[in-house]
Protein backbone atom coordinates (compact mmCIF):
# COMPACT_ATOMS: atom_id res chain seq x y z
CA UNK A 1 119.29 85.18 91.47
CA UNK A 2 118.43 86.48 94.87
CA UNK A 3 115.36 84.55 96.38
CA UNK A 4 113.91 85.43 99.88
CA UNK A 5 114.27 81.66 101.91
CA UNK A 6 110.68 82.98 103.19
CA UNK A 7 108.82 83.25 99.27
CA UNK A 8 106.78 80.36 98.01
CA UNK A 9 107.93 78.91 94.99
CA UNK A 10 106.60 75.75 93.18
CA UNK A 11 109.40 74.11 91.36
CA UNK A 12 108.27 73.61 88.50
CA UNK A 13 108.08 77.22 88.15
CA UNK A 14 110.53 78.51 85.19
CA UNK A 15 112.81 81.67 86.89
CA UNK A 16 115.23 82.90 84.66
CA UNK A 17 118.93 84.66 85.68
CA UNK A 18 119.38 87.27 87.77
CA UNK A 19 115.38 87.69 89.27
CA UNK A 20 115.01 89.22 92.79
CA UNK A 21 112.43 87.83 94.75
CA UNK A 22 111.00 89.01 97.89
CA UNK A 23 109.64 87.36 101.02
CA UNK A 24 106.14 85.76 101.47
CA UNK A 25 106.14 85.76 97.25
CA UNK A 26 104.04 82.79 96.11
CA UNK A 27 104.78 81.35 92.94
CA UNK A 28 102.62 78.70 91.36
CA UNK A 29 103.16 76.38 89.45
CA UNK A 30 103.46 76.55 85.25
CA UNK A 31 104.72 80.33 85.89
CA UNK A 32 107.44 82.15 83.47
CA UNK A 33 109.48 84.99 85.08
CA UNK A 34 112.20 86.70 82.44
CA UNK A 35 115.59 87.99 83.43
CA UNK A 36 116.38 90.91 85.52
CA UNK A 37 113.16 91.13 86.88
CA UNK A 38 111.73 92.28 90.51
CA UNK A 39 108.72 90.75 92.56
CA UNK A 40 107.51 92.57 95.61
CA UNK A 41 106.52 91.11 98.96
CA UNK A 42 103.53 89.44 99.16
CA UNK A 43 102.84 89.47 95.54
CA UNK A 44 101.09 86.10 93.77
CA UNK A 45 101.85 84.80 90.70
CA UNK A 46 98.95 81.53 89.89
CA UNK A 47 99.21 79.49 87.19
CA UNK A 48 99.34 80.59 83.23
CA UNK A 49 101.73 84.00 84.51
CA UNK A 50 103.93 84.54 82.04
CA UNK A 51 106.08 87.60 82.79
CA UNK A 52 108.66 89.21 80.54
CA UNK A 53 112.21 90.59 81.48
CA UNK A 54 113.22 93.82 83.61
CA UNK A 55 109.25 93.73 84.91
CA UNK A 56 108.47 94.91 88.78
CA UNK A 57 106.02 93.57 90.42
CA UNK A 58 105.03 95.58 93.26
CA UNK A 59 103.86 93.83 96.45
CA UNK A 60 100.37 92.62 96.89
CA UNK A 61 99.61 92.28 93.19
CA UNK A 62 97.53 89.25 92.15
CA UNK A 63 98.48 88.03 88.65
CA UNK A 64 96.80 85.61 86.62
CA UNK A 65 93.71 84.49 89.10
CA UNK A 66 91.13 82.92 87.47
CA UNK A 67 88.30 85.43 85.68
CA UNK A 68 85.45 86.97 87.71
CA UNK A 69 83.46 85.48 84.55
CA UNK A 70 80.18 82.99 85.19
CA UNK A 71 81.31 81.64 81.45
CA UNK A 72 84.44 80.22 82.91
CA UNK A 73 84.46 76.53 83.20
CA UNK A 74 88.35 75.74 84.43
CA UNK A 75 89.83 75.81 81.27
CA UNK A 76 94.00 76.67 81.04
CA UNK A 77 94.76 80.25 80.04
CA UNK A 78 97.18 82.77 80.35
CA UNK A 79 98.16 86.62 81.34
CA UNK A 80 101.30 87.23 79.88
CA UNK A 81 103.22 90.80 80.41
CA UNK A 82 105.88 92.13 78.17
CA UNK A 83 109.36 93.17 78.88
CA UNK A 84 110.25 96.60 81.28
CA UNK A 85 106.59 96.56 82.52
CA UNK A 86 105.74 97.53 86.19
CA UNK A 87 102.82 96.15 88.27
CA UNK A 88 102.23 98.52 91.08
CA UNK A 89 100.55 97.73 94.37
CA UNK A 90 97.40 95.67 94.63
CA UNK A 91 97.15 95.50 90.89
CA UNK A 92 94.97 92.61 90.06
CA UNK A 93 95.36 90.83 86.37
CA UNK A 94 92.85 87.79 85.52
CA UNK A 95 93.68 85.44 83.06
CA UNK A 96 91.38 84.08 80.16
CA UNK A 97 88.15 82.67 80.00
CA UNK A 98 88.59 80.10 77.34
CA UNK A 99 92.26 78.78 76.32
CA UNK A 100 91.86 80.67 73.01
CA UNK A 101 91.73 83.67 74.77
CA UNK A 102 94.59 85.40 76.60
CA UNK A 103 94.94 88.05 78.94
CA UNK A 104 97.74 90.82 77.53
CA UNK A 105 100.23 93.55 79.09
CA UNK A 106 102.44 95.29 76.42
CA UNK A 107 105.84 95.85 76.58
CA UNK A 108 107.16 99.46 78.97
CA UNK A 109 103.22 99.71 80.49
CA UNK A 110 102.91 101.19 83.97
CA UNK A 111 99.46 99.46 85.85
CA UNK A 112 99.75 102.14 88.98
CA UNK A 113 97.98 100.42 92.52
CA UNK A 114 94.12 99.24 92.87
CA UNK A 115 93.76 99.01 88.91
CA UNK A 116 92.26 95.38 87.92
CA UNK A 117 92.78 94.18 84.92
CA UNK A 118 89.72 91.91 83.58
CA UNK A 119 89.79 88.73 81.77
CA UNK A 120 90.77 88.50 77.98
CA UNK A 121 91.76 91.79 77.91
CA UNK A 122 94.66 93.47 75.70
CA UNK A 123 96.83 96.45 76.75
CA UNK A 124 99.05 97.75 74.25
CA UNK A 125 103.15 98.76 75.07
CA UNK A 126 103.96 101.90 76.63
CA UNK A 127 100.73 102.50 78.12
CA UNK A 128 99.59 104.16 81.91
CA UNK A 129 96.49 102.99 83.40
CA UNK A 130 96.23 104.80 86.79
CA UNK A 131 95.18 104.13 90.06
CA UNK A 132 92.00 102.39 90.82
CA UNK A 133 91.27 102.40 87.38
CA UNK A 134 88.88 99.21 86.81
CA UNK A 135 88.79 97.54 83.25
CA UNK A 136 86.14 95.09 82.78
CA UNK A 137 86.87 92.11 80.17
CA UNK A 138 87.10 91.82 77.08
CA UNK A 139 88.63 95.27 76.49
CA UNK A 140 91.08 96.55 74.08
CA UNK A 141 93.17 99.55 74.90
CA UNK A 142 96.10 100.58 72.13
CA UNK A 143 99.90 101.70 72.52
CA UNK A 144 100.41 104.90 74.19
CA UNK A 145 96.92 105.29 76.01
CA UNK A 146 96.59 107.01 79.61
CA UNK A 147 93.47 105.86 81.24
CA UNK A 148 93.08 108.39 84.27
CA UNK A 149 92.68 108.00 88.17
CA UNK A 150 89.08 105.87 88.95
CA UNK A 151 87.81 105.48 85.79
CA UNK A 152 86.20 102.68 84.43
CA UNK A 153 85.85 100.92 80.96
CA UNK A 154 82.48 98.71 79.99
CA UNK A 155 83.44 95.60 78.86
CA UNK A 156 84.32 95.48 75.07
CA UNK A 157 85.44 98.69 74.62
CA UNK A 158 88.12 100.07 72.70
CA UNK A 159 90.69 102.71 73.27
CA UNK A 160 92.54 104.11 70.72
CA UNK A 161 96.05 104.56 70.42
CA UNK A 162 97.35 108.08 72.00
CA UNK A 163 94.22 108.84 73.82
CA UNK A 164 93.80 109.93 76.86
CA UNK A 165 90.88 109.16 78.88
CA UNK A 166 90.96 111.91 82.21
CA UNK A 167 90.09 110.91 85.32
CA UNK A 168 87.02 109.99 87.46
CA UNK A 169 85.69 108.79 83.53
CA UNK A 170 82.56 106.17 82.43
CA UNK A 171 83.58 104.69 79.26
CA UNK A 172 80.32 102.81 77.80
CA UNK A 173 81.71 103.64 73.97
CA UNK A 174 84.72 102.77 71.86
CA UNK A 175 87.32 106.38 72.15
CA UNK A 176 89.01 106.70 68.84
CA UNK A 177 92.69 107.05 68.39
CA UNK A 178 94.33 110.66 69.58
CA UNK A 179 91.70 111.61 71.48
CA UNK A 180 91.09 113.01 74.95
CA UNK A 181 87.59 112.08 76.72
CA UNK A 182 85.82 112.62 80.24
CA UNK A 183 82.74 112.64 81.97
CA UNK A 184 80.00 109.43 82.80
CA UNK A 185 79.69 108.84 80.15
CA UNK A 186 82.89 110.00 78.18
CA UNK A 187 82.80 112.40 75.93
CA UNK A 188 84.96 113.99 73.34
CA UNK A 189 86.67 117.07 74.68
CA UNK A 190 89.49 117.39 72.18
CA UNK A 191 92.40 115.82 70.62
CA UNK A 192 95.30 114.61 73.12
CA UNK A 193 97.55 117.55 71.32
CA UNK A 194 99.86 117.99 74.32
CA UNK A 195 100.31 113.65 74.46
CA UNK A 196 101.04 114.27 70.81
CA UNK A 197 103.60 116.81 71.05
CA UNK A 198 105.35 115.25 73.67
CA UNK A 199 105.69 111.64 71.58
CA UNK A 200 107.14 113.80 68.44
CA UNK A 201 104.19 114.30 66.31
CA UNK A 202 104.47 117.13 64.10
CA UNK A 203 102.21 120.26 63.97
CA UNK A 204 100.99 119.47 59.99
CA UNK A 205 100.07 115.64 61.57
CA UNK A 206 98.49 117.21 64.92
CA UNK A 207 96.27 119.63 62.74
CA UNK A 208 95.10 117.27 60.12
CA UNK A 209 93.49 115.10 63.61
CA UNK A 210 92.27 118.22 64.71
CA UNK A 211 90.87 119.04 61.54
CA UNK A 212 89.77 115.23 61.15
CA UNK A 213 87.86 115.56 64.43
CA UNK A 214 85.93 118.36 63.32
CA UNK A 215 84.14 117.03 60.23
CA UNK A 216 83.41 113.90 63.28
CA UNK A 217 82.08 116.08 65.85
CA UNK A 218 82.02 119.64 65.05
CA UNK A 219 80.13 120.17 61.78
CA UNK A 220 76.90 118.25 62.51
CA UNK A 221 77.20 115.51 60.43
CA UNK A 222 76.06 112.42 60.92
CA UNK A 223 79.44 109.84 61.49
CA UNK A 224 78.63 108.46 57.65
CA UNK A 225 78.46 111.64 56.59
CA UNK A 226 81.93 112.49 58.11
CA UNK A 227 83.83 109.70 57.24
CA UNK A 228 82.50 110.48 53.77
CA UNK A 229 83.52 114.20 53.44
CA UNK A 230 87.15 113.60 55.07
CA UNK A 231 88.05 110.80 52.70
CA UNK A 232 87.14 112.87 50.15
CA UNK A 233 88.70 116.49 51.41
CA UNK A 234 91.49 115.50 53.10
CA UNK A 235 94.63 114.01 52.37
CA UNK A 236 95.85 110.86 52.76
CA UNK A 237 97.91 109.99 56.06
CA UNK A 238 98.57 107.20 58.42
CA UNK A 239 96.77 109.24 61.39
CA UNK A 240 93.79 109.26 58.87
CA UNK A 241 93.89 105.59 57.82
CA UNK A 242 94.00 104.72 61.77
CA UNK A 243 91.21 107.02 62.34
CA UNK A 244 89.06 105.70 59.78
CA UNK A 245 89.74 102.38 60.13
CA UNK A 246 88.55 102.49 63.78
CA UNK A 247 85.68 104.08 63.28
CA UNK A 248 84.22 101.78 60.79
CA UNK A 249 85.26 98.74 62.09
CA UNK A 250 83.55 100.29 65.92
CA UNK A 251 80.95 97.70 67.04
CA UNK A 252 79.99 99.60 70.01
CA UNK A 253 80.58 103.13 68.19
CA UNK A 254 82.12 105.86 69.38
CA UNK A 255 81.80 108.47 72.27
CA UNK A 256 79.99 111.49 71.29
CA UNK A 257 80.54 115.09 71.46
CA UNK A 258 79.26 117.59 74.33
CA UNK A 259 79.54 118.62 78.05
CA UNK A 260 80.52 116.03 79.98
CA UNK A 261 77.79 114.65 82.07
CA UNK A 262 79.02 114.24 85.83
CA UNK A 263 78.51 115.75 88.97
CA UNK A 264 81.91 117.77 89.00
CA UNK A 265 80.95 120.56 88.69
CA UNK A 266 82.47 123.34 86.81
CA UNK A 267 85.13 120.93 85.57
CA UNK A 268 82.60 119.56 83.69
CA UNK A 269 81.38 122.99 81.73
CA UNK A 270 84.76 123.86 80.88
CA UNK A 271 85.60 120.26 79.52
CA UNK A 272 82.69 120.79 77.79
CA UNK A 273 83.45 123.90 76.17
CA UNK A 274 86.54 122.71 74.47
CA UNK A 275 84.92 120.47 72.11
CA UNK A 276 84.26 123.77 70.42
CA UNK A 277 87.71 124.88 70.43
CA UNK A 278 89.20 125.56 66.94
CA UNK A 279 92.45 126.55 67.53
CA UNK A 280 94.93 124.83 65.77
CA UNK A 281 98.73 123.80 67.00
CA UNK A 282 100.72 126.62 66.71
């Protein structure tokens, strides 16, 4: 263990073997820090932190503050972070509302600097949220999503596993799994087929979502109506079953099709135009 003689540490904090801790760290009480990991200068860690092994946190990051929530009456609650996640700079995580709740990092997730974190909300493993993105409470967002530079997710939402929400991006609506979105508000531009290839997905699986997306937003069917015709048309798959699934069980439903609406400009018309796209993976 290597512990600056200048960091704050309660003692009742639990620090497990071979942590490195910076100066002017403050460490509160009823904290959890796993092996091996790092904690920058000037970080805080308040009570209910519960942070896994191998993790960095970078300096400046504020973990487990109480929630920027009116509902919140004092009540214990938690942010816990999985193993071999990182915590850039001025990252801000809020813990709970209620002590049912709990706020969540997966396991291998990179929060890059300014991005908060609101309360109750769930981040899957091997996830990027970049910097300055702001996620409100409440929020789910599934393994392997990118949420771009300065976006910004309404509470409640959902992401979907492998989607990729670009930059600068107003998501108001749930974003179904393997998707790629942008605009205020999001829109569906396309499946995340380069995020797909790159994770190992094969070209049949990576055509059957593009082909799935099409019946959703390409054929002008209403989202019964397209749920209806690929469970009868296409065959059966686990990247079906997910898709499905989410869409049913969306209480916010789901972004829609079209140009983006934003003030960027020409971005936003050629965004736009590949919702029409029907190329498939070659």
């Amino acid at each position: 263990m290597d512990i600056s003689p200048l960091a704050d540490i309660n003692p009742k904090a639990v620090i497990g073997k071979n942590v490195r801790i910076e100066a002017f760290v403050r460490i509160d009480e009823d904290v959890v820090i796993g092996d091996n990991t790092w904690i920058g200068t000037n970080a805080s860690l308040y009570p209910g932190s519960r942070i896994g092994s191998g993790c960095k946190i970078f300096p400046g990051a504020v973990i487990s503050a109480i929630p920027q929530d009116l509902k919140f009456r004092g009540d214990y609650s938690t942010v816990n972070i999985g193993d071999n996640s990182t915590v850039r700079e001025y990252v801000t995580i809020n813990r709970a509302t209620t002590p049912e709740g709990a706020t969540v990092i997966g396991e291998n997730t990179l929060l890059m600097a300014y991005s908060h974190i609101g309360h109750d909300t769930v981040v899957g493993d091997n996830c990027v949220i970049v910097n300055s993105v702001q996620v409100a409470g409440e929020v789910i967002i599934e393994d392997w999503a990118v949420i771009g530079g300065m976006s910004a997710i309404h509470q409640f939402c959902r992401i979907g596993e492998h989607a990729m929400v670009s930059g600068m991006s107003g998501i108001l609506t749930d974003v179904p799994p393997y998707t790629k979105v942008f605009g205020v508000p999001a829109n569906y531009i396309g499946i995340n087929s380069i995020g797909l290839k790159r994770r190992g997905f094969s070209r049949e699986s990576i055509n059957m979502i593009q082909e799935i997306y099409r019946y959703i937003y390409q054929n002008g069917l209403n989202t019964s109506q397209a749920i209806e015709k690929i469970e009868s048309v296409l065959k059966s798959s686990v990247e079906k079953d997910k898709i499905l699934v989410f869409i049913s069980s969306s209480e916010r439903g789901i972004v829609k099709s079209g140009q983006a609406k934003c003030d960027h400009g020409s971005a936003g018309a050629k965004t736009g135009d590949m919702a029409t796209s029907k190329n498939t993976v070659s």
